[in-house]
PDB file of N, CA and C in Angstrom:
ATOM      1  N   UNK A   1       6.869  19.872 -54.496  1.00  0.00           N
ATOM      2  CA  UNK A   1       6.221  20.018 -53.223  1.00  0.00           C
ATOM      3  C   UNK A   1       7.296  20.037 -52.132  1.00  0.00           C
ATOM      4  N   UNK A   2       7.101  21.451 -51.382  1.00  0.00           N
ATOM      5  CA  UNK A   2       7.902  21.381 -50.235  1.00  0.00           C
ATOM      6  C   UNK A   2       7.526  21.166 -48.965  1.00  0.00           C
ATOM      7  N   UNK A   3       7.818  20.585 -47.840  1.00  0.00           N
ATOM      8  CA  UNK A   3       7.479  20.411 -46.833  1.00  0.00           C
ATOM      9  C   UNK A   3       8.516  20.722 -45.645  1.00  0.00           C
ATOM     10  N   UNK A   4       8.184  21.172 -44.748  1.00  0.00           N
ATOM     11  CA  UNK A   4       8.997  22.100 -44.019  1.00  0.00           C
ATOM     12  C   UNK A   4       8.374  21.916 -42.312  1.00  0.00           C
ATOM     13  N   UNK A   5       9.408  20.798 -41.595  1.00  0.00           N
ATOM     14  CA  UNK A   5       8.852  20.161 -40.468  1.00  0.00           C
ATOM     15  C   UNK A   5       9.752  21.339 -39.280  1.00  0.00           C
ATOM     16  N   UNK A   6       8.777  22.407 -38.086  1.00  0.00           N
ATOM     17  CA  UNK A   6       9.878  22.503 -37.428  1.00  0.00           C
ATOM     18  C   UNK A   6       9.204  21.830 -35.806  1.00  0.00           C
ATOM     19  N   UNK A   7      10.290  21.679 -35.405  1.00  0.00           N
ATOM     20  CA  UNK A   7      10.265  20.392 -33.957  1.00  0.00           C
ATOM     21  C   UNK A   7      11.176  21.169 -32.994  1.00  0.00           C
ATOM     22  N   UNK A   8      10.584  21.502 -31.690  1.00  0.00           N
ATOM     23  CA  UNK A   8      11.150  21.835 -30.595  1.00  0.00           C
ATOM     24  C   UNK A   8      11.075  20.870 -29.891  1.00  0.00           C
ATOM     25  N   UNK A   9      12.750  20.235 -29.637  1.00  0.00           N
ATOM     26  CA  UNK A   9      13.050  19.444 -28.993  1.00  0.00           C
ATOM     27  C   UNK A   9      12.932  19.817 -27.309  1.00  0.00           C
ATOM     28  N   UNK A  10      13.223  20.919 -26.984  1.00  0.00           N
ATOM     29  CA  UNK A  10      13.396  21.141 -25.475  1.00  0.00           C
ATOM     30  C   UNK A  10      12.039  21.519 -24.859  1.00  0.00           C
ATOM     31  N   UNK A  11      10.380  21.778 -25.965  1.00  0.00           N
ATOM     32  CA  UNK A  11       9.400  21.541 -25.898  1.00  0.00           C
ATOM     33  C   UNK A  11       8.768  20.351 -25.353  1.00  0.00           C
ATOM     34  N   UNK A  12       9.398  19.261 -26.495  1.00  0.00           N
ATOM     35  CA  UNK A  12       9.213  18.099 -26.273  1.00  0.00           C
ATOM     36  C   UNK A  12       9.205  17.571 -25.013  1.00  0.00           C
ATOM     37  N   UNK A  13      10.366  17.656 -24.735  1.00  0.00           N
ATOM     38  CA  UNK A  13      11.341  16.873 -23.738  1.00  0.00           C
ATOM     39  C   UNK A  13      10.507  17.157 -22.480  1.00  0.00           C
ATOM     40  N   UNK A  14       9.942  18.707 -22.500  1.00  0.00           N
ATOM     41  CA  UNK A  14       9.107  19.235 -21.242  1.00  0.00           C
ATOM     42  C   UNK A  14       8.423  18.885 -20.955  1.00  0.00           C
ATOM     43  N   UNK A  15       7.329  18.197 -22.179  1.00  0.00           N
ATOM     44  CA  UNK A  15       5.796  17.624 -22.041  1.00  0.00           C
ATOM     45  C   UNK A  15       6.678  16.654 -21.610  1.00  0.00           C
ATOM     46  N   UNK A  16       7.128  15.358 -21.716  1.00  0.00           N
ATOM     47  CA  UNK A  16       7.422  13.932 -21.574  1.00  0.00           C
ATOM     48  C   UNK A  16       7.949  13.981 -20.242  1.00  0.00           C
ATOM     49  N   UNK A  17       8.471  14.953 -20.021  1.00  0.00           N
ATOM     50  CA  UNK A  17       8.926  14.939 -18.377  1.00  0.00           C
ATOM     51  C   UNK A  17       8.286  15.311 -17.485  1.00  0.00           C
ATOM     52  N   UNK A  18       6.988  16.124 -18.167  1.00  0.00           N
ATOM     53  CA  UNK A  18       5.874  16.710 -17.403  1.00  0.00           C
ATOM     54  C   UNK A  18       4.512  15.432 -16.875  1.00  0.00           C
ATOM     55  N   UNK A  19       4.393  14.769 -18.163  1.00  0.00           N
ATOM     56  CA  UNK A  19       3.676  13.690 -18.159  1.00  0.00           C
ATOM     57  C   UNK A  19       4.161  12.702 -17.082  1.00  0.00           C
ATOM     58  N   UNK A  20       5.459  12.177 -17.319  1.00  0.00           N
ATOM     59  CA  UNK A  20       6.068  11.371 -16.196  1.00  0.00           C
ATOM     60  C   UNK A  20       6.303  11.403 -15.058  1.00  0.00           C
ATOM     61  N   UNK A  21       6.213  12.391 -14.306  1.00  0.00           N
ATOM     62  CA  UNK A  21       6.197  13.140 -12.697  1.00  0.00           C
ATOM     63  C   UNK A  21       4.809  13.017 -12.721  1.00  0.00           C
ATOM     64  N   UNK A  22       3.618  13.291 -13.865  1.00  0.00           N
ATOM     65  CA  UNK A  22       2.128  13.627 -13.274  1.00  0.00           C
ATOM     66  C   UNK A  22       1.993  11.627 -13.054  1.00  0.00           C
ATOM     67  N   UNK A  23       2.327  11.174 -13.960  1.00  0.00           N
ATOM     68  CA  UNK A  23       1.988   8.993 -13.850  1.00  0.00           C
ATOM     69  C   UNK A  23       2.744   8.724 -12.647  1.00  0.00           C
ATOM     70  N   UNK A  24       3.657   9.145 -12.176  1.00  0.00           N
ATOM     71  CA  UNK A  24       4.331   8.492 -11.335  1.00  0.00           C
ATOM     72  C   UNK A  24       3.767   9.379 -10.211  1.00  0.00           C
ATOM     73  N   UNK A  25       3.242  10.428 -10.000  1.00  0.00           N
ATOM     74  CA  UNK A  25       2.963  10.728  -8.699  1.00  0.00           C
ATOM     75  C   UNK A  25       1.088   9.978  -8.840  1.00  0.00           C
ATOM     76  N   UNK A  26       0.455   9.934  -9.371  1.00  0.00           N
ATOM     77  CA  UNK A  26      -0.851   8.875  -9.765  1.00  0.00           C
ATOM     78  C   UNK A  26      -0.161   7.573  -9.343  1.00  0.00           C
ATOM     79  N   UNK A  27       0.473   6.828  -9.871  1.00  0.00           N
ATOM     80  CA  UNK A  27       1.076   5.427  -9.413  1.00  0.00           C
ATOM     81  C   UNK A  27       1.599   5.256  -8.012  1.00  0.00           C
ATOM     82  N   UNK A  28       2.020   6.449  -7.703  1.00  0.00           N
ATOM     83  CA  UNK A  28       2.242   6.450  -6.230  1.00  0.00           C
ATOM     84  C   UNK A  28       1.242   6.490  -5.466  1.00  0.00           C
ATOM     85  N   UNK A  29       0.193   7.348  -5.428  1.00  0.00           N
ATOM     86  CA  UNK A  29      -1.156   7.613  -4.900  1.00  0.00           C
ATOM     87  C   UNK A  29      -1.909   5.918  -4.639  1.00  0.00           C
ATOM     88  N   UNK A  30      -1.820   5.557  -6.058  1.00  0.00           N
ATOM     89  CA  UNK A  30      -2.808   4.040  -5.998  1.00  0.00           C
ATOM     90  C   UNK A  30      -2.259   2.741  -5.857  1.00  0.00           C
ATOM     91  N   UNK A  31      -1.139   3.134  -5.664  1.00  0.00           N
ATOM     92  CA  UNK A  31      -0.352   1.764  -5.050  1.00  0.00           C
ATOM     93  C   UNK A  31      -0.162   1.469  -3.758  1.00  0.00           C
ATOM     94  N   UNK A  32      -0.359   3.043  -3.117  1.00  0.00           N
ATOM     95  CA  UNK A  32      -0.500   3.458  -1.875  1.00  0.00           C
ATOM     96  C   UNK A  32      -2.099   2.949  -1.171  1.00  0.00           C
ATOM     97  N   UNK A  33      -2.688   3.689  -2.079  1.00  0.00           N
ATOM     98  CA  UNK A  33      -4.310   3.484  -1.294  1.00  0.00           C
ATOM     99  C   UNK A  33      -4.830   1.681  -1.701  1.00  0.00           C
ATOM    100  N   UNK A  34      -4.293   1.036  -3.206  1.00  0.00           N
ATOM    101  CA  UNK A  34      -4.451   0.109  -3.334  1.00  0.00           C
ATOM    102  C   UNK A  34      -3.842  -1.258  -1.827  1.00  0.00           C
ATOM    103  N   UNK A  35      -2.246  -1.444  -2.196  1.00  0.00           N
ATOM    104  CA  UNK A  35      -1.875  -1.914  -0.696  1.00  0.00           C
ATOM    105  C   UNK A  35      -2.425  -1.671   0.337  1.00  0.00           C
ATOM    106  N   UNK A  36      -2.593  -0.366   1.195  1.00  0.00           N
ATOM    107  CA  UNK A  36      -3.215  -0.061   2.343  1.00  0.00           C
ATOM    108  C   UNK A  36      -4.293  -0.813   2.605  1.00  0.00           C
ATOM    109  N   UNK A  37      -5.490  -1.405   1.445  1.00  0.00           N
ATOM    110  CA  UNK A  37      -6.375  -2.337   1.633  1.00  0.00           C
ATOM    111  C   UNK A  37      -6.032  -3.322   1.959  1.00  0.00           C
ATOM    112  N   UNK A  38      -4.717  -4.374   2.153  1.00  0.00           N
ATOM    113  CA  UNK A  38      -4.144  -5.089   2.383  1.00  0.00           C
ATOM    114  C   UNK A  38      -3.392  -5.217   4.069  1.00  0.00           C
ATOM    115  N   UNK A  39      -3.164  -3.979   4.414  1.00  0.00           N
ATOM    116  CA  UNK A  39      -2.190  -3.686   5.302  1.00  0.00           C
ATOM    117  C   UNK A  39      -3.337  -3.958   6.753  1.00  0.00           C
ATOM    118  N   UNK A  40      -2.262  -4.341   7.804  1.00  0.00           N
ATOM    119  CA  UNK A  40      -2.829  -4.453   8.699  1.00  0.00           C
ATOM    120  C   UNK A  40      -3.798  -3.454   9.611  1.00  0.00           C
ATOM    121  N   UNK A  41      -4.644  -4.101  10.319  1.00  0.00           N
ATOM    122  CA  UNK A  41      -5.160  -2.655  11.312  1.00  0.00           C
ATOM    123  C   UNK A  41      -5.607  -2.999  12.750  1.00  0.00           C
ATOM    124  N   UNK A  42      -4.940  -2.144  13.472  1.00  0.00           N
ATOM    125  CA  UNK A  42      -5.133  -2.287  14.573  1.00  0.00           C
ATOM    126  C   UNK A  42      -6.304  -0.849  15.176  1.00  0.00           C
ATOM    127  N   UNK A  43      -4.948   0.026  15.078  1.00  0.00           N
ATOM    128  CA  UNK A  43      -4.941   1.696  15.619  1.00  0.00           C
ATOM    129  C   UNK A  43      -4.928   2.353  14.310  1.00  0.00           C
ATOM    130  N   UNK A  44      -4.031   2.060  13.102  1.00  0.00           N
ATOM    131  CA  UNK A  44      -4.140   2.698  11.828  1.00  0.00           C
ATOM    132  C   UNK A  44      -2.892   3.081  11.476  1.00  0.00           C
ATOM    133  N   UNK A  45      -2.394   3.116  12.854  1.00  0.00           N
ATOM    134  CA  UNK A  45      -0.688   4.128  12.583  1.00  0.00           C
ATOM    135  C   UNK A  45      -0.105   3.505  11.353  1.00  0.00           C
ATOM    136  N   UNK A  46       0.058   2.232  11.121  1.00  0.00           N
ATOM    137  CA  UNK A  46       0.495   1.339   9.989  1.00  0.00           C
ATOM    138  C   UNK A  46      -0.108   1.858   8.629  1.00  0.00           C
ATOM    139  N   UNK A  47      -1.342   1.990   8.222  1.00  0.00           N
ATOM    140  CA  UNK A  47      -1.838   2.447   7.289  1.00  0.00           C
ATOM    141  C   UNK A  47      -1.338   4.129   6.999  1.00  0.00           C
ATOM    142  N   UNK A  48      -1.123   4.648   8.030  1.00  0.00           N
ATOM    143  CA  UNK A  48      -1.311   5.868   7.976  1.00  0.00           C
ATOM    144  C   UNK A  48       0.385   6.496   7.954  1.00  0.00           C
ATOM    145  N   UNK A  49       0.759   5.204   8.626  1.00  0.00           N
ATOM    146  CA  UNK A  49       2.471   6.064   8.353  1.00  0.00           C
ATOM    147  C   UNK A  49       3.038   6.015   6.738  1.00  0.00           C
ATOM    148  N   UNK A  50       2.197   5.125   5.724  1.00  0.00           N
ATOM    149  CA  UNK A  50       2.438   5.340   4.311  1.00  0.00           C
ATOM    150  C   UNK A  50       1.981   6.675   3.835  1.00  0.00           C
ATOM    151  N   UNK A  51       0.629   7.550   4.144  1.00  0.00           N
ATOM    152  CA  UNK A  51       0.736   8.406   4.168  1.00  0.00           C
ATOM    153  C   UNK A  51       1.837   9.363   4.635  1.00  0.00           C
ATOM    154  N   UNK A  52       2.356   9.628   5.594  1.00  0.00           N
ATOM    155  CA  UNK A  52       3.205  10.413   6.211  1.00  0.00           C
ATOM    156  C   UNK A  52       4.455  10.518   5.438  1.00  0.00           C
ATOM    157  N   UNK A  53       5.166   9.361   5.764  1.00  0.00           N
ATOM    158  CA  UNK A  53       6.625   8.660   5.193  1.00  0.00           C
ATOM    159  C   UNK A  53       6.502   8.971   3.714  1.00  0.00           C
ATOM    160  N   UNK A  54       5.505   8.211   2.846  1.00  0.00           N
ATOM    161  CA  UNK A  54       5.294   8.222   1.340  1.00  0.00           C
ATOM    162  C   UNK A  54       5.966  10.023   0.634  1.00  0.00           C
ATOM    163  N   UNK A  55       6.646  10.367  -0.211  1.00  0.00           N
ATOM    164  CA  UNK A  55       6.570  11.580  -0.529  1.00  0.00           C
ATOM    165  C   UNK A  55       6.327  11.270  -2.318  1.00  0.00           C
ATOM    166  N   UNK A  56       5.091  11.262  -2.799  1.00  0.00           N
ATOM    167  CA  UNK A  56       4.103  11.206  -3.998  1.00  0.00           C
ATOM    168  C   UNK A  56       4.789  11.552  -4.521  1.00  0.00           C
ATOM    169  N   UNK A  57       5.210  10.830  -5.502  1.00  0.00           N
ATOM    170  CA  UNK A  57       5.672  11.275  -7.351  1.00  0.00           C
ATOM    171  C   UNK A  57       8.151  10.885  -6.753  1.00  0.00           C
ATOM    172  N   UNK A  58       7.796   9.799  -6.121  1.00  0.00           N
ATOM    173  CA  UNK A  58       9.601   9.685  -5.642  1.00  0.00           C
ATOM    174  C   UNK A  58       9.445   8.030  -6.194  1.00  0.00           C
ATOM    175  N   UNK A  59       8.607   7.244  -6.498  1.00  0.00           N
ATOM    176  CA  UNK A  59       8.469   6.090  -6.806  1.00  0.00           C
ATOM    177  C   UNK A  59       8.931   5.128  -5.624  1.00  0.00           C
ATOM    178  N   UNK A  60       8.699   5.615  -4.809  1.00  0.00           N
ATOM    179  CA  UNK A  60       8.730   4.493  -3.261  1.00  0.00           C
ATOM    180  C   UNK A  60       7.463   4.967  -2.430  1.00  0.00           C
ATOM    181  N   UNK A  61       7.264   3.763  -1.940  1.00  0.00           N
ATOM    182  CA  UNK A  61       5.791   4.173  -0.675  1.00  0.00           C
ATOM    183  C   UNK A  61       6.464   3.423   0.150  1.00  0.00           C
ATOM    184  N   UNK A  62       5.983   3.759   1.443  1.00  0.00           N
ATOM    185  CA  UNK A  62       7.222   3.829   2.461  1.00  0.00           C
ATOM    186  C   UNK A  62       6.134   3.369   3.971  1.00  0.00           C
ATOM    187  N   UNK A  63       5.724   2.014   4.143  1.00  0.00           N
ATOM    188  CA  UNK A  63       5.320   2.130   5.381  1.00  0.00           C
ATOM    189  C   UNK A  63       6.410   2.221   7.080  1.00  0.00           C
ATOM    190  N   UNK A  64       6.323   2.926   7.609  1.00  0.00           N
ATOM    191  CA  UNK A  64       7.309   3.187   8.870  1.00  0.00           C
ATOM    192  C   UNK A  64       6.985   3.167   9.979  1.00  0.00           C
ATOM    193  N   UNK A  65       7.291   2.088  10.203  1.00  0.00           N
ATOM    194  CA  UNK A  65       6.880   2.238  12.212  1.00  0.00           C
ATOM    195  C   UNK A  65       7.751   0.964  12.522  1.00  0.00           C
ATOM    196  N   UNK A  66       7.848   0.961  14.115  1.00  0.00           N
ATOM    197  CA  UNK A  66       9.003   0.558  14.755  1.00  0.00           C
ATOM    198  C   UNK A  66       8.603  -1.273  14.164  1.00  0.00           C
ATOM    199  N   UNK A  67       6.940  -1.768  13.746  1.00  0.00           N
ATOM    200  CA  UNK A  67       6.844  -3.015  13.955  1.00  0.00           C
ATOM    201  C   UNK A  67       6.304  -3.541  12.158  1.00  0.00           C
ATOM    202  N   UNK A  68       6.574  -2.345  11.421  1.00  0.00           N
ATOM    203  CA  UNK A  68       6.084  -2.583   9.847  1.00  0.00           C
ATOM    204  C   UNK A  68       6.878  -3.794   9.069  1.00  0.00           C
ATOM    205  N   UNK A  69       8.393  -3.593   9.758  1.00  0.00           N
ATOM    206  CA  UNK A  69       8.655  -4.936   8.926  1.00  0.00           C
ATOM    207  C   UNK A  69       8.131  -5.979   9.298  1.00  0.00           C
ATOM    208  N   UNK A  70       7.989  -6.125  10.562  1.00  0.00           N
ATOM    209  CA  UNK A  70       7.764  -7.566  11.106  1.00  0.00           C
ATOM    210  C   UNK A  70       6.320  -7.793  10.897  1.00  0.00           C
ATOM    211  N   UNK A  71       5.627  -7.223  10.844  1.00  0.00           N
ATOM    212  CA  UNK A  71       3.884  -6.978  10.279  1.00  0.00           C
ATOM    213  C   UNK A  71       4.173  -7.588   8.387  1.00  0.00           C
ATOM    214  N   UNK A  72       4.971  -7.009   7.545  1.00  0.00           N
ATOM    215  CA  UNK A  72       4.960  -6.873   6.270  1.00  0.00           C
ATOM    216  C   UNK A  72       5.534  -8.626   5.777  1.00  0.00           C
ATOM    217  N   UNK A  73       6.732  -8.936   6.714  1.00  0.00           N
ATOM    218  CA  UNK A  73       7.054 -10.389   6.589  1.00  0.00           C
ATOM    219  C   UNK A  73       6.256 -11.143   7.438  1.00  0.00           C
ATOM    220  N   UNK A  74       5.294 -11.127   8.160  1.00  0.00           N
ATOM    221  CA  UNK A  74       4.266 -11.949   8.982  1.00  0.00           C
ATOM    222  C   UNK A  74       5.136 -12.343  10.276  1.00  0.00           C
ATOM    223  N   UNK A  75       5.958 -11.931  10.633  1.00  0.00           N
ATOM    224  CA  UNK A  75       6.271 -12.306  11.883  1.00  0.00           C
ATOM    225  C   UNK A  75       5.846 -12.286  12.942  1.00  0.00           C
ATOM    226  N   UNK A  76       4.969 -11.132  12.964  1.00  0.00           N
ATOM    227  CA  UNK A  76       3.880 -10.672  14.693  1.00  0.00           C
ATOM    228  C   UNK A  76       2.794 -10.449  14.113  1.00  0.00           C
ATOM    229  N   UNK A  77       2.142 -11.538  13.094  1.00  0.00           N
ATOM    230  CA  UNK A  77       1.082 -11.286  12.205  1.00  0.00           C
ATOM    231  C   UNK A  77      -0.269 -11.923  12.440  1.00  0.00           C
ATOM    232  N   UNK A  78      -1.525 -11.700  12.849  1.00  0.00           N
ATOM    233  CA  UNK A  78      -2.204 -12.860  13.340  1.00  0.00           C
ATOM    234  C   UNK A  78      -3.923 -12.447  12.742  1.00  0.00           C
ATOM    235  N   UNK A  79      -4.243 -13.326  11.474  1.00  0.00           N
ATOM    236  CA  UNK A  79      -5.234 -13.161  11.232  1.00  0.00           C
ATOM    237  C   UNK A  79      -6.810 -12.904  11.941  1.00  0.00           C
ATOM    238  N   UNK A  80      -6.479 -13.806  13.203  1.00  0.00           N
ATOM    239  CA  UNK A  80      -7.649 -13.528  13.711  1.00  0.00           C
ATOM    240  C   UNK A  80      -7.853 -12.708  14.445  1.00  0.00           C
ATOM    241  N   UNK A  81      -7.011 -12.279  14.614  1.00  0.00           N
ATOM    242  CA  UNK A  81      -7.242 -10.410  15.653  1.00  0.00           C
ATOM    243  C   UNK A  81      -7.250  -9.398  14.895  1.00  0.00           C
ATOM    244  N   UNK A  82      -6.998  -9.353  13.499  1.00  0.00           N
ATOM    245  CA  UNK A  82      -7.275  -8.140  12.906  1.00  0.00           C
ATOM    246  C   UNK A  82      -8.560  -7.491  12.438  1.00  0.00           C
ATOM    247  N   UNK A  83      -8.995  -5.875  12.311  1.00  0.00           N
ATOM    248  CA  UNK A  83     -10.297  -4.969  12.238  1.00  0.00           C
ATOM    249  C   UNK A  83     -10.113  -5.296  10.289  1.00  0.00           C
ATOM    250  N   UNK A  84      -9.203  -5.295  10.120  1.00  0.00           N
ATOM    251  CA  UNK A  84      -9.316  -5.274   8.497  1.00  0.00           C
ATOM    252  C   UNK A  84      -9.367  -6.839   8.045  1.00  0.00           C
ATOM    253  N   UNK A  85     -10.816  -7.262   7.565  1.00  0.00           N
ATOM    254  CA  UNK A  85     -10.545  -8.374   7.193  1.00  0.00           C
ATOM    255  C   UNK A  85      -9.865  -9.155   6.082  1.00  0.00           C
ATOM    256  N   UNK A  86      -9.537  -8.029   4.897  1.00  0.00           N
ATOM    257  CA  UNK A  86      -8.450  -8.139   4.037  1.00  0.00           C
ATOM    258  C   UNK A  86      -6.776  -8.090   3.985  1.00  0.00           C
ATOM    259  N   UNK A  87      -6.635  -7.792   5.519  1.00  0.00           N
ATOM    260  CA  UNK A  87      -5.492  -8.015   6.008  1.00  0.00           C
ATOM    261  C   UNK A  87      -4.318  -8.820   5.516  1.00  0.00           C
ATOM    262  N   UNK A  88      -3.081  -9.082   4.747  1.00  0.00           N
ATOM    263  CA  UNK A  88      -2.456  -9.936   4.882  1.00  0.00           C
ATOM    264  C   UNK A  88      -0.645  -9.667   4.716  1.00  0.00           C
ATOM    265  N   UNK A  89       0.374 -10.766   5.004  1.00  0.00           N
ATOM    266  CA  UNK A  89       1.491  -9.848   4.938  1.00  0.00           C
ATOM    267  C   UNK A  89       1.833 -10.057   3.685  1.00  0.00           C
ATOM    268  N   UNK A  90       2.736  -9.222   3.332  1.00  0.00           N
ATOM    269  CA  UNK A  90       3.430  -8.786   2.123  1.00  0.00           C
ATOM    270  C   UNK A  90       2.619  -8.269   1.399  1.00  0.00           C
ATOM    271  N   UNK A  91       1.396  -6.998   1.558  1.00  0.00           N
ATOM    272  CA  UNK A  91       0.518  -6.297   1.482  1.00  0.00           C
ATOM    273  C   UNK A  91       0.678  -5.668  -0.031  1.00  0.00           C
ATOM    274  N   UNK A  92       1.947  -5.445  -0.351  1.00  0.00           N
ATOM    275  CA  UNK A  92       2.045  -4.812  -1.999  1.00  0.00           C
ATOM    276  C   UNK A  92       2.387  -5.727  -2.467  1.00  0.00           C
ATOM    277  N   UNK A  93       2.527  -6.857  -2.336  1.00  0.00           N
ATOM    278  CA  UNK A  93       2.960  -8.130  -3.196  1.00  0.00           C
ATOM    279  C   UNK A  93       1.634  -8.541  -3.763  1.00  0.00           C
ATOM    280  N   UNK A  94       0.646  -8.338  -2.740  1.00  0.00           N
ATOM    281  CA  UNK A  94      -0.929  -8.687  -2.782  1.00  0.00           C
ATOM    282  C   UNK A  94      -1.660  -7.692  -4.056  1.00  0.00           C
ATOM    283  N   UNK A  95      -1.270  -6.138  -3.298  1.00  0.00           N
ATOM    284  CA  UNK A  95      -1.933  -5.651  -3.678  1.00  0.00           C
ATOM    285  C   UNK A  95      -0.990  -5.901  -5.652  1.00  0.00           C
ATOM    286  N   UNK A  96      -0.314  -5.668  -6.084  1.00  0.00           N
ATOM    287  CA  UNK A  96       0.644  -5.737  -7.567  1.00  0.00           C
ATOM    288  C   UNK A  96      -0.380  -7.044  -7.900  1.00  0.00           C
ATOM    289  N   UNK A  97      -0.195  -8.478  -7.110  1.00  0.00           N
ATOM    290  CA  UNK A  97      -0.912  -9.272  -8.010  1.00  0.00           C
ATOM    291  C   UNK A  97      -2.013  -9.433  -8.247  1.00  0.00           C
ATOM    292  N   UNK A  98      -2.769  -8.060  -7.533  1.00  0.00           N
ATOM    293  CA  UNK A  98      -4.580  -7.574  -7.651  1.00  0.00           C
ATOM    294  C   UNK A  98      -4.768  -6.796  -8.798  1.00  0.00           C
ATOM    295  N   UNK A  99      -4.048  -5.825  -8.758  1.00  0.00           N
ATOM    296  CA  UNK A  99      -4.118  -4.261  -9.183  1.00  0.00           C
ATOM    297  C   UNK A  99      -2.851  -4.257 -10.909  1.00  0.00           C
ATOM    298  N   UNK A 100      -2.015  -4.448 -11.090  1.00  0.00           N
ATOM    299  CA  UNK A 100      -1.090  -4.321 -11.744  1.00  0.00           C
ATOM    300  C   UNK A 100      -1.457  -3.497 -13.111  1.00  0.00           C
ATOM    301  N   UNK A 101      -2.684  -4.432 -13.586  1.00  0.00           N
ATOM    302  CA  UNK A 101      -3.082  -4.256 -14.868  1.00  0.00           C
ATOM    303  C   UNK A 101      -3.924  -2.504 -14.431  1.00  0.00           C
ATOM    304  N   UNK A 102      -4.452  -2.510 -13.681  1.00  0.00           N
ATOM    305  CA  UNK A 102      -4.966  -1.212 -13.443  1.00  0.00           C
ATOM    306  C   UNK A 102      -4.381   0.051 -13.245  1.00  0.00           C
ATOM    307  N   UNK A 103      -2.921  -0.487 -12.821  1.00  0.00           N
ATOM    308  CA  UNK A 103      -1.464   0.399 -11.951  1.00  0.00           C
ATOM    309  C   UNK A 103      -1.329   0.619 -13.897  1.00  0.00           C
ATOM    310  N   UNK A 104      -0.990  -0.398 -14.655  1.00  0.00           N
ATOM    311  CA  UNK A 104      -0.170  -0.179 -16.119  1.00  0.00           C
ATOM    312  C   UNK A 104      -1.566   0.821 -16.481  1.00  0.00           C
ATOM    313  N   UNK A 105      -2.589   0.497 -16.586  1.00  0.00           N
ATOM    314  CA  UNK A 105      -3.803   1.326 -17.699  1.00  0.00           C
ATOM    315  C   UNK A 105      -4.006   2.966 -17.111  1.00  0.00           C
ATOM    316  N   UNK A 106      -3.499   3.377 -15.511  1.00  0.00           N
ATOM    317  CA  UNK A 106      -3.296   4.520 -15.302  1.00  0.00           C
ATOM    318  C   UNK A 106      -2.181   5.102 -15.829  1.00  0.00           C
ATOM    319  N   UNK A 107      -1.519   4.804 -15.843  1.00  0.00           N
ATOM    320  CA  UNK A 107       0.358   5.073 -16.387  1.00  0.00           C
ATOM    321  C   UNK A 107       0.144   5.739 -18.007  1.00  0.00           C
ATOM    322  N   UNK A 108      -0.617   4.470 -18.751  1.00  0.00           N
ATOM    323  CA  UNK A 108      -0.629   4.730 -19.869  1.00  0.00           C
ATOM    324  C   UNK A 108      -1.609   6.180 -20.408  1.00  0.00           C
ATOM    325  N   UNK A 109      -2.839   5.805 -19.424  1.00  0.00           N
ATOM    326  CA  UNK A 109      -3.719   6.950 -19.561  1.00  0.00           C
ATOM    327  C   UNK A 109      -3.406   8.224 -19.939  1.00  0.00           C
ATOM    328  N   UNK A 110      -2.028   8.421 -18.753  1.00  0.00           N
ATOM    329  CA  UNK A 110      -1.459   9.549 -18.419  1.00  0.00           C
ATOM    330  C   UNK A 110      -0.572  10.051 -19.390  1.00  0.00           C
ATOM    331  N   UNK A 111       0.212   8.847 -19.826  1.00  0.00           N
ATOM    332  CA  UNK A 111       1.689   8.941 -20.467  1.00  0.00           C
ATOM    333  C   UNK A 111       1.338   9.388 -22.261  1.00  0.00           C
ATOM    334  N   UNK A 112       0.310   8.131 -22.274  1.00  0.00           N
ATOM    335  CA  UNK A 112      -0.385   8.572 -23.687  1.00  0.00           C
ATOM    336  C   UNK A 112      -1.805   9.300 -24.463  1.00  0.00           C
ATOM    337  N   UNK A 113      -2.634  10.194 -22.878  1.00  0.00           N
ATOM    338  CA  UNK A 113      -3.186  10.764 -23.217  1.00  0.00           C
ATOM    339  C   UNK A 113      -4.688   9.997 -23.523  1.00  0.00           C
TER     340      UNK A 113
END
C-alpha cells in the first residue's frame, strides 16, 4: 500500500495568515466596542476618538484626545457627573476582566473554524 501525501506549504501559510488578520481585526472591533462601554461620557469625543485613531486589524485601540490619559488613570475622573453609568477608569482593564473569555472564544472561532 502506497500513500502519496502532497502539501502546499505557501497555500498553507496563506490560509493561517489570512485567518489571523480576519481574528485580529474581530479582536480589535470588540475590544473596542467592549471597553467603550466602560469609557467615559460626556460629549462622546472620548468614545469616539477610538473609533477614529483605532486602525482595525494593527492590534492597538487607541483612545486620543488632549484629556484621555488623565480620564483613563482617573485623574479628572468623577463618577457622579457622568451620562454613562458604567463609566470607570482604566476602561480596558475593566473591560479584559469582563470580556476576556469571550475576546479568547472569538479568536478561536476564527482561527479554528
Amino acid at each position: 500500500m502506497n500513500i502519496r501525501v502532497e502539501f502546499d506549504e505557501g497555500k498553507c501559510a496563506a490560509r493561517i495568515k489570512a485567518d489571523l488578520e480576519k481574528a485580529q481585526k474581530a479582536l480589535d472591533a470588540q475590544v473596542m466596542a467592549d471597553s467603550n462601554f466602560f469609557v467615559p461620557l460626556k460629549t462622546g469625543a472620548l468614545q469616539k476618538s477610538a473609533q477614529i485613531y483605532t486602525r482595525i486589524g494593527s492590534g492597538k485601540v487607541e483612545w486620543r484626545t488632549p484629556y484621555a490619559r488623565r480620564q483613563y488613570y482617573g485623574e479628572t475622573f468623577s463618577h457622579a457627573r457622568q451620562a454613562n453609568p458604567n463609566a470607570t477608569a482604566k476602561w480596558f482593564e475593566t473591560a479584559k476582566a469582563r470580556f476576556l473569555e469571550k475576546w479568547v472564544r472569538l479568536v478561536n472561532s476564527i482561527v479554528h473554524g
